[in-house]
N, C-alpha and C. Protein backbone atom coordinates (compact mmCIF):
# COMPACT_ATOMS: atom_id res chain seq x y z
N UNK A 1 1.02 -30.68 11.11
CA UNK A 1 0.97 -29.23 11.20
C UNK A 1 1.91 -28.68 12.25
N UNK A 2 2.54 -29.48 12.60
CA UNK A 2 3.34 -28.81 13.89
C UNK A 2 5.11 -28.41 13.45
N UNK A 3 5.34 -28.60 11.95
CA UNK A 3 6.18 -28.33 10.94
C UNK A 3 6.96 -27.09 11.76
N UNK A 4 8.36 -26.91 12.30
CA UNK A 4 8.80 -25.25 12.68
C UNK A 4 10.07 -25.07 11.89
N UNK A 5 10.20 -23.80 11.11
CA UNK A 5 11.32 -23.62 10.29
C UNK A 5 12.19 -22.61 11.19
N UNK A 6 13.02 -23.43 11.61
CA UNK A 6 13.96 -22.21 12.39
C UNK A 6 14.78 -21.50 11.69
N UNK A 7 14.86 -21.23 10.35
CA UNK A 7 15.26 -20.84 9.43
C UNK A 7 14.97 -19.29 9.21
N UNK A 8 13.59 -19.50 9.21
CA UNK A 8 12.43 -17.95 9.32
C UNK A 8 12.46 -17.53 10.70
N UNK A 9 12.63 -18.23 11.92
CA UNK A 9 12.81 -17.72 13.21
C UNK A 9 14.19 -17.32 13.64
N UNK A 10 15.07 -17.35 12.63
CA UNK A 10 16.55 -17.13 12.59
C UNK A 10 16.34 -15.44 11.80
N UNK A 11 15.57 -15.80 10.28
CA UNK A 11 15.54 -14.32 9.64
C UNK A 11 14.83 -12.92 10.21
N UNK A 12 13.87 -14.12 11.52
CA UNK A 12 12.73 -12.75 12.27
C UNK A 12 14.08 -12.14 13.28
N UNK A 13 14.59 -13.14 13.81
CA UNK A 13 15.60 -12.33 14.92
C UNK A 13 16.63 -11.41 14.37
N UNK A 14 17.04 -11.93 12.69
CA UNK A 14 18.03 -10.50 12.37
C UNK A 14 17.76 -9.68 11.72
N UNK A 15 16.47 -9.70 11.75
CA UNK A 15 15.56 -8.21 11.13
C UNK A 15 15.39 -7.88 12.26
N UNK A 16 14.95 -8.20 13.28
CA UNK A 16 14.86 -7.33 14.40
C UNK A 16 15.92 -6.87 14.80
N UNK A 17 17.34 -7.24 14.99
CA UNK A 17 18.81 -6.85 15.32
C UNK A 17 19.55 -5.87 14.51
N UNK A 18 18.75 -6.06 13.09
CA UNK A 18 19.33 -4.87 11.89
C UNK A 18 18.69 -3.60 12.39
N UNK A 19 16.94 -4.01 12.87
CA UNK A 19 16.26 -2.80 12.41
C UNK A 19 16.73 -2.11 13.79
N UNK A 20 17.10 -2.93 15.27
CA UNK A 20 17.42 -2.23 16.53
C UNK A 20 19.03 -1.65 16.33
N UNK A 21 19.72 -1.73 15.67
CA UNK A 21 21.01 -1.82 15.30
C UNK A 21 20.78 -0.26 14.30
N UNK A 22 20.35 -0.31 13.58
CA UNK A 22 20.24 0.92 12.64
C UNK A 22 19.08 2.10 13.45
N UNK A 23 18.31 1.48 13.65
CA UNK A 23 17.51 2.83 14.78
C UNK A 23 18.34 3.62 15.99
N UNK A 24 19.44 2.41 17.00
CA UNK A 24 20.00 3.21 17.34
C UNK A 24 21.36 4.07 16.36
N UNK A 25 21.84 4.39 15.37
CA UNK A 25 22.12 5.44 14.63
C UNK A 25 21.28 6.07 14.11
N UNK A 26 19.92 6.25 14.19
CA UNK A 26 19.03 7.52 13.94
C UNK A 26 18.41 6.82 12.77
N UNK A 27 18.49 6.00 12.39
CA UNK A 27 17.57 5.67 10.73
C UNK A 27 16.62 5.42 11.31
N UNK A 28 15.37 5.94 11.32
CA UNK A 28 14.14 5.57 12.41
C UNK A 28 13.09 6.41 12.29
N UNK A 29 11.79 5.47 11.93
CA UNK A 29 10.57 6.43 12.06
C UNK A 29 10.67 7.32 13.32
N UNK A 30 10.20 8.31 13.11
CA UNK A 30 9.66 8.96 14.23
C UNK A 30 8.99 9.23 14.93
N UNK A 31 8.05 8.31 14.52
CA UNK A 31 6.82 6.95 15.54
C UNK A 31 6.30 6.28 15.15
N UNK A 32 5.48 5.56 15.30
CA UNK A 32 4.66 4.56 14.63
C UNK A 32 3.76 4.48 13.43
N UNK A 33 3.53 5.82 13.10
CA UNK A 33 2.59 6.02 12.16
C UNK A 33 3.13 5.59 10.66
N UNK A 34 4.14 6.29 10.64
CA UNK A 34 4.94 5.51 9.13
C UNK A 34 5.20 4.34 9.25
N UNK A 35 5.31 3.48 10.20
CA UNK A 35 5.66 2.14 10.05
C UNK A 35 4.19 1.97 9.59
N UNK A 36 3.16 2.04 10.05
CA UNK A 36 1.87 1.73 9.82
C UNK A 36 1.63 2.13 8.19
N UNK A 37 2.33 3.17 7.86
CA UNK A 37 2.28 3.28 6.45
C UNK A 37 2.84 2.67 5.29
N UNK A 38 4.00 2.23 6.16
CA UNK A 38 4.75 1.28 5.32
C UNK A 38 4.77 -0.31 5.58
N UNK A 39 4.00 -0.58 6.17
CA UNK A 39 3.39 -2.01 6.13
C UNK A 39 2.28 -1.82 5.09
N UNK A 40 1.32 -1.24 5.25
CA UNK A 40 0.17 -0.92 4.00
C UNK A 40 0.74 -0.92 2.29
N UNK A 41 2.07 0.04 2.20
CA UNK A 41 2.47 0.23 0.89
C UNK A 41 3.29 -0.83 0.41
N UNK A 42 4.08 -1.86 1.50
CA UNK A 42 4.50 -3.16 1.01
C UNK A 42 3.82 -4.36 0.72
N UNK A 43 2.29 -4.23 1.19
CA UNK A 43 1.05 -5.00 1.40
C UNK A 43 1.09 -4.72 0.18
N UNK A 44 0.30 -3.41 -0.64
CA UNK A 44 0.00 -2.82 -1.61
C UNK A 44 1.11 -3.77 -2.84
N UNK A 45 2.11 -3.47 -2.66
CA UNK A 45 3.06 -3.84 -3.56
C UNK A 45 3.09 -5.57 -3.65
N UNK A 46 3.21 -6.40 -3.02
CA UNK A 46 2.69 -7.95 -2.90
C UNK A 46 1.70 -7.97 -3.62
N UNK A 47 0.50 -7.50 -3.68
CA UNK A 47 -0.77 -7.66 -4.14
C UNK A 47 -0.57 -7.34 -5.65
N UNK A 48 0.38 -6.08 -5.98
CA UNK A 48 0.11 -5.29 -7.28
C UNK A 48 1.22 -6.27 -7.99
N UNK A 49 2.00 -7.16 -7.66
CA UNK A 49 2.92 -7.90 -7.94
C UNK A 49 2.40 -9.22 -8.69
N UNK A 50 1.71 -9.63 -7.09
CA UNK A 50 0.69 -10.76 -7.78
C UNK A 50 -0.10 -10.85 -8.73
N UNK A 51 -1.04 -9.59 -8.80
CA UNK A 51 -1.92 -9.22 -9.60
C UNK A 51 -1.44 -9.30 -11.30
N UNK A 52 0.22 -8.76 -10.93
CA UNK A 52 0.48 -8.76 -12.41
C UNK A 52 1.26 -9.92 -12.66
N UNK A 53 0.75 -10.85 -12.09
CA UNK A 53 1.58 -12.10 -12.67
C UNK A 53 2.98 -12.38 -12.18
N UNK A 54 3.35 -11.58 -11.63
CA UNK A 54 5.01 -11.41 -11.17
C UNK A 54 5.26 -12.21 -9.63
N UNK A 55 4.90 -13.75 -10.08
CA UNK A 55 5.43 -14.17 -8.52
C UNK A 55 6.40 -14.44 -8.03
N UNK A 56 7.59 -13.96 -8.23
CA UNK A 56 8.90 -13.80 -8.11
C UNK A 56 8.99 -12.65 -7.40
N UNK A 57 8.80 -11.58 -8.01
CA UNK A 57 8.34 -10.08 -7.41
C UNK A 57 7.79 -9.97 -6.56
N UNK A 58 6.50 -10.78 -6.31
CA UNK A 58 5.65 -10.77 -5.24
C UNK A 58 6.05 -11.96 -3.91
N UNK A 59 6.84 -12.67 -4.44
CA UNK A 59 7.58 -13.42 -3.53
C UNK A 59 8.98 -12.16 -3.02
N UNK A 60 9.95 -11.08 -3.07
CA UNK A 60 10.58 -10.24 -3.54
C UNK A 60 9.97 -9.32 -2.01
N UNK A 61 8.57 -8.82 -2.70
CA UNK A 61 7.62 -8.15 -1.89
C UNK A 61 7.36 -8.63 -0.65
N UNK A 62 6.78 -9.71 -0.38
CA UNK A 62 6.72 -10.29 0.91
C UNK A 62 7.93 -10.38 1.71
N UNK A 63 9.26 -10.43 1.53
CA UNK A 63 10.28 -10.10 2.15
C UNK A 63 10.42 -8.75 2.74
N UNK A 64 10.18 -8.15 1.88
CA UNK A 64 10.25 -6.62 2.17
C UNK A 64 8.61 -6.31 3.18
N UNK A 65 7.58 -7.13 3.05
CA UNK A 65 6.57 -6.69 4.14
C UNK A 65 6.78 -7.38 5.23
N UNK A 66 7.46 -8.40 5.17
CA UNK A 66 7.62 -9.31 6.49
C UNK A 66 8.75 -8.30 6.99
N UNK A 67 9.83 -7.76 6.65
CA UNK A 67 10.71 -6.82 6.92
C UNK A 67 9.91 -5.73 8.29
N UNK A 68 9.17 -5.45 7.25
CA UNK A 68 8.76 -4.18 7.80
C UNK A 68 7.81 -4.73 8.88
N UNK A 69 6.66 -5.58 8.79
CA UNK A 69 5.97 -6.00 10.03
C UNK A 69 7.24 -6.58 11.25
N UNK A 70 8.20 -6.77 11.21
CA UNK A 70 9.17 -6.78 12.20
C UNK A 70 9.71 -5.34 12.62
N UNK A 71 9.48 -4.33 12.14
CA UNK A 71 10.08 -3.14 12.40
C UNK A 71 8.47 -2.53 13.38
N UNK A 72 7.57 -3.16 12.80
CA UNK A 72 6.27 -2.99 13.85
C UNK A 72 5.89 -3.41 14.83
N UNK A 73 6.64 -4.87 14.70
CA UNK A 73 6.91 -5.25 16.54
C UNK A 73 7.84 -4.61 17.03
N UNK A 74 8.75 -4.12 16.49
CA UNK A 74 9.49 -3.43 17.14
C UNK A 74 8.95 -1.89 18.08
N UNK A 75 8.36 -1.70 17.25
CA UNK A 75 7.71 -0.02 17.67
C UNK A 75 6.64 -0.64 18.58
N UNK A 76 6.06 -1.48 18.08
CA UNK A 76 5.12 -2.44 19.51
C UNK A 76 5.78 -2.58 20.62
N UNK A 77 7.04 -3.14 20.86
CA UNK A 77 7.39 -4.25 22.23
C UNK A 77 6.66 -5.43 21.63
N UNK A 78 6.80 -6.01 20.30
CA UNK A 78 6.78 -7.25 20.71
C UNK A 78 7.48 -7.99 19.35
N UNK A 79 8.60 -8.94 20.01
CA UNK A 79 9.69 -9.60 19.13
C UNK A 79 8.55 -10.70 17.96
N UNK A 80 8.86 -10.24 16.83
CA UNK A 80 7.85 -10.76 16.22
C UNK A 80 8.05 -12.41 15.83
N UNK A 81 8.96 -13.19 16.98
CA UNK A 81 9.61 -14.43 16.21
C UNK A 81 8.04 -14.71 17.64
N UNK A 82 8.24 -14.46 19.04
CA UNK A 82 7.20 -14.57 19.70
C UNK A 82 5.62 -14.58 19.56
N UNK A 83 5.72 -13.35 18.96
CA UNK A 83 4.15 -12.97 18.28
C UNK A 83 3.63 -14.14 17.22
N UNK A 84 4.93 -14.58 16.76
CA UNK A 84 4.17 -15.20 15.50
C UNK A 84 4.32 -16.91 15.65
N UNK A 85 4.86 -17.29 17.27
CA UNK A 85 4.90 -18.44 17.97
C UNK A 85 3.36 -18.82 18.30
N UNK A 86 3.12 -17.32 19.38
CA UNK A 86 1.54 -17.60 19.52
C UNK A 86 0.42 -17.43 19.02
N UNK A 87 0.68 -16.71 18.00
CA UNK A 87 0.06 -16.93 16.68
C UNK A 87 -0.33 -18.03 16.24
N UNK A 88 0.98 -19.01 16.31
CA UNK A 88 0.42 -20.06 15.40
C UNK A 88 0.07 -21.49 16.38
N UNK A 89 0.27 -21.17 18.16
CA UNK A 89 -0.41 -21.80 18.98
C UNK A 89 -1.84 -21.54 18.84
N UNK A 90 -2.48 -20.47 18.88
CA UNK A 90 -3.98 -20.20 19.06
C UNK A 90 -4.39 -20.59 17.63
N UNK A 91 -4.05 -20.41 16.09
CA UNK A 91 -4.21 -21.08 15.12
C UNK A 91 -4.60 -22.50 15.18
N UNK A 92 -3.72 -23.02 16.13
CA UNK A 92 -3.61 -24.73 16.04
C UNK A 92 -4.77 -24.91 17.02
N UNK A 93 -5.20 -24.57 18.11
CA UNK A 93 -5.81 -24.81 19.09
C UNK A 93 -7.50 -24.60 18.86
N UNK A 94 -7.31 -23.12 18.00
CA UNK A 94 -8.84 -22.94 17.40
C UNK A 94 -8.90 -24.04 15.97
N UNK A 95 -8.12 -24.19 15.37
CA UNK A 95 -8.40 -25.51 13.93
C UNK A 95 -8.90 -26.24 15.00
N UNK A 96 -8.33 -26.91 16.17
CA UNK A 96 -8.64 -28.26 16.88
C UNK A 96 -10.11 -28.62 17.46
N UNK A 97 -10.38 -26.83 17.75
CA UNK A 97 -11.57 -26.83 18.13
C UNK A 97 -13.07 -27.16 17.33
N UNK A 98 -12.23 -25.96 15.72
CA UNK A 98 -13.19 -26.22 14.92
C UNK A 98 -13.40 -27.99 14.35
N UNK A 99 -12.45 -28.95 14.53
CA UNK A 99 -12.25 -30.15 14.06
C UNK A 99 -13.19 -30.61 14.96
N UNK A 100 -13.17 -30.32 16.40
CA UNK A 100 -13.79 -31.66 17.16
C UNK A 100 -15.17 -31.16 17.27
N UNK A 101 -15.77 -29.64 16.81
CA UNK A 101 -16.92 -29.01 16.33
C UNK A 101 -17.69 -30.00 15.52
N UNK A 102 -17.12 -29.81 14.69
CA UNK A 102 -17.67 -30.19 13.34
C UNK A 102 -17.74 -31.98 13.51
N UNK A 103 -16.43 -32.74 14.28
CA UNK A 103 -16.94 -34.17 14.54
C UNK A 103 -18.16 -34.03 14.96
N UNK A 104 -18.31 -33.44 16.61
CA UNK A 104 -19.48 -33.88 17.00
C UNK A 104 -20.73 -33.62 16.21
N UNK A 105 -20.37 -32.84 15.32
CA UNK A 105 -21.64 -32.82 14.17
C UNK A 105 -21.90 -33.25 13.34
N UNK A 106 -20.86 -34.52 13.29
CA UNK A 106 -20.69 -35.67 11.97
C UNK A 106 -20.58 -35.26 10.49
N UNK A 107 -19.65 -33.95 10.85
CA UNK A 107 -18.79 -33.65 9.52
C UNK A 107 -17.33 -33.37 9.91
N UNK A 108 -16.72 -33.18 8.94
CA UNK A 108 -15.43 -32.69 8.63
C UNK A 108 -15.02 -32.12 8.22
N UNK A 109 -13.64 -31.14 7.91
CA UNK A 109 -13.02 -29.97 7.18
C UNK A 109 -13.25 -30.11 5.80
N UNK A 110 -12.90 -31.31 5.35
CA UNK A 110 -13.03 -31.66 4.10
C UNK A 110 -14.43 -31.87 3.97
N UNK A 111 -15.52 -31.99 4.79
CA UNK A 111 -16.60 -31.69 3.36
C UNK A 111 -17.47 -30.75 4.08
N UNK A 112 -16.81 -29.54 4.38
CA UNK A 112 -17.37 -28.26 4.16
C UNK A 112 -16.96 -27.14 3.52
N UNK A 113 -17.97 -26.55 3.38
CA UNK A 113 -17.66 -25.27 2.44
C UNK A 113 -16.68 -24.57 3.55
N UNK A 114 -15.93 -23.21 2.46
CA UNK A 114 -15.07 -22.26 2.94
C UNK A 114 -16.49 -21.60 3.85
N UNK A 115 -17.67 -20.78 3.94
CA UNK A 115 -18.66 -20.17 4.64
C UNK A 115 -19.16 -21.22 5.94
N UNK A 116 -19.18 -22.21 5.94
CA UNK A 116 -19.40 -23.26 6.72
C UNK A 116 -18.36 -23.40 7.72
N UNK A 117 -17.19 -23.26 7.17
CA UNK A 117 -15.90 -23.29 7.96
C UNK A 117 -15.88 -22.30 8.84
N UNK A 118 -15.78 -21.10 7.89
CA UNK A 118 -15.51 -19.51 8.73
C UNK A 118 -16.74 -19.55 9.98
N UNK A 119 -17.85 -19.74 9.48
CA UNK A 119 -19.14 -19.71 10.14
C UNK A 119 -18.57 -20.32 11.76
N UNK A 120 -18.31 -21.56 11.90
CA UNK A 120 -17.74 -22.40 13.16
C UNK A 120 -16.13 -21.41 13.80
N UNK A 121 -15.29 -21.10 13.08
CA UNK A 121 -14.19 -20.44 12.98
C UNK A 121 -14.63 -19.10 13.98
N UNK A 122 -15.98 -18.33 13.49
CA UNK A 122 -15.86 -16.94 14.01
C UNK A 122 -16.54 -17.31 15.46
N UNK A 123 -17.09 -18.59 15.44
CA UNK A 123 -18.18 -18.68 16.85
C UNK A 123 -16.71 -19.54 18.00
N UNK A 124 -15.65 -20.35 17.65
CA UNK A 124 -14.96 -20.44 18.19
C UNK A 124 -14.59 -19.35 18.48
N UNK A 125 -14.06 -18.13 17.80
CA UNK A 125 -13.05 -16.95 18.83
C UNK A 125 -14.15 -16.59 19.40
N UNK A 126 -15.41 -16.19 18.69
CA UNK A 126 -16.16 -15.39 20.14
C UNK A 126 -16.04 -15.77 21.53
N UNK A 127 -16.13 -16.91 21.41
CA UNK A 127 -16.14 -17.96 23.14
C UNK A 127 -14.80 -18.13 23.63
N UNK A 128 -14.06 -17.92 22.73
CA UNK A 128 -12.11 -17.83 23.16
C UNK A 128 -12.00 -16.34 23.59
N UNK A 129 -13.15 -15.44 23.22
CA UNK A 129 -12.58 -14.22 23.72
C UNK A 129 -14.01 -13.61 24.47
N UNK A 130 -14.55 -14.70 25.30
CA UNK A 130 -15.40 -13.94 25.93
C UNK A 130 -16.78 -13.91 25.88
N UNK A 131 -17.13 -14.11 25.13
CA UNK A 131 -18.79 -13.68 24.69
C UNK A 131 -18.70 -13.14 23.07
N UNK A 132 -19.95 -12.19 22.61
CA UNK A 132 -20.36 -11.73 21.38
C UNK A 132 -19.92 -10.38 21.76
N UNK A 133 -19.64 -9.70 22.77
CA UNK A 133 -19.34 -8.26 22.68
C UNK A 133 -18.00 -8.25 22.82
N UNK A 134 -16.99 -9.52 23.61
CA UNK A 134 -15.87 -9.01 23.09
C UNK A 134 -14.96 -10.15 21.57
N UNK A 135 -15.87 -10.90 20.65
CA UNK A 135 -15.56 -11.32 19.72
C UNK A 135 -15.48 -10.56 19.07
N UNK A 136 -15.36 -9.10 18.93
CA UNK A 136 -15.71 -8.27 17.27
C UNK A 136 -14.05 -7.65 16.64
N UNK A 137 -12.98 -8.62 16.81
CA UNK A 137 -11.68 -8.07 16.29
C UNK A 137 -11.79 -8.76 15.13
N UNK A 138 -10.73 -8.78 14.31
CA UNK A 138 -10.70 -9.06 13.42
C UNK A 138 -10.26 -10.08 13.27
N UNK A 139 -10.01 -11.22 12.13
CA UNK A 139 -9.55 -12.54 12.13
C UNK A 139 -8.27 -12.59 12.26
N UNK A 140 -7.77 -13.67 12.91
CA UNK A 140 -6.46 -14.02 13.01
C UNK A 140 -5.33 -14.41 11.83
């Protein structure tokens, strides 16, 4: 699992360089809110792609939402080749957790259910973030 395509960490840095490159000539939300809208309507479009069978299209689509969730780190402050580094550190670190969970309970990934999984999954972040009052974000 420790697989890194610098390939996609090459395409995150020149979407970010296009989209900082064209904002300064004025092509540019005029705050955050449309980016927020247009991550939703390229979401929308992936899904309505898939839905219709079109995974070419919907492969097509995901370019164009990964596009745009880089134009949202941007309006964030945060380079999304970073974001999506530690992303996939805390990914690896909570799987590890849920793995050595579930050893000491003399099971494994493979023979539990998807609800069984999540179940261990949501009680790891609570304790990664604190307690039960500050676990209530959403999944990673």
């Amino acid at each position: 699992m420790s697989d890194t395509n610098t390939a996609g960490s090459d395409a995150l840095d020149s979407s970010w360089r296009i989209q900082c490159e064209v904002s300064g000539r004025g092509f540019d939300w005029p705050d955050i809110t449309g980016v927020f809208a247009k991550v939703r309507e390229e979401l929308e479009e992936v899904e309505s792609a898939w839905t219709d069978g079109d995974r070419e299209g919907a492969g097509r689509e995901l370019g164009d939402l990964l596009f745009a969730a880089v134009n949202l780190g941007r309006f964030l402050g945060a380079h999304p080749g970073e974001a999506l580094d530690r992303a996939n550190r805390r990914f690896l670190l909570r799987f590890s957790l849920l793995e050595n969970e579930l050893h000491c309970e003399g099971r494994s990934v493979e023979n539990c259910s998807l609800k069984e999984l999540d179940t261990v999954w949501e009680r790891i972040k609570k304790c990664e973030a604190g307690g039960p009052e500050k676990g209530t974000k959403k999944k990673a």
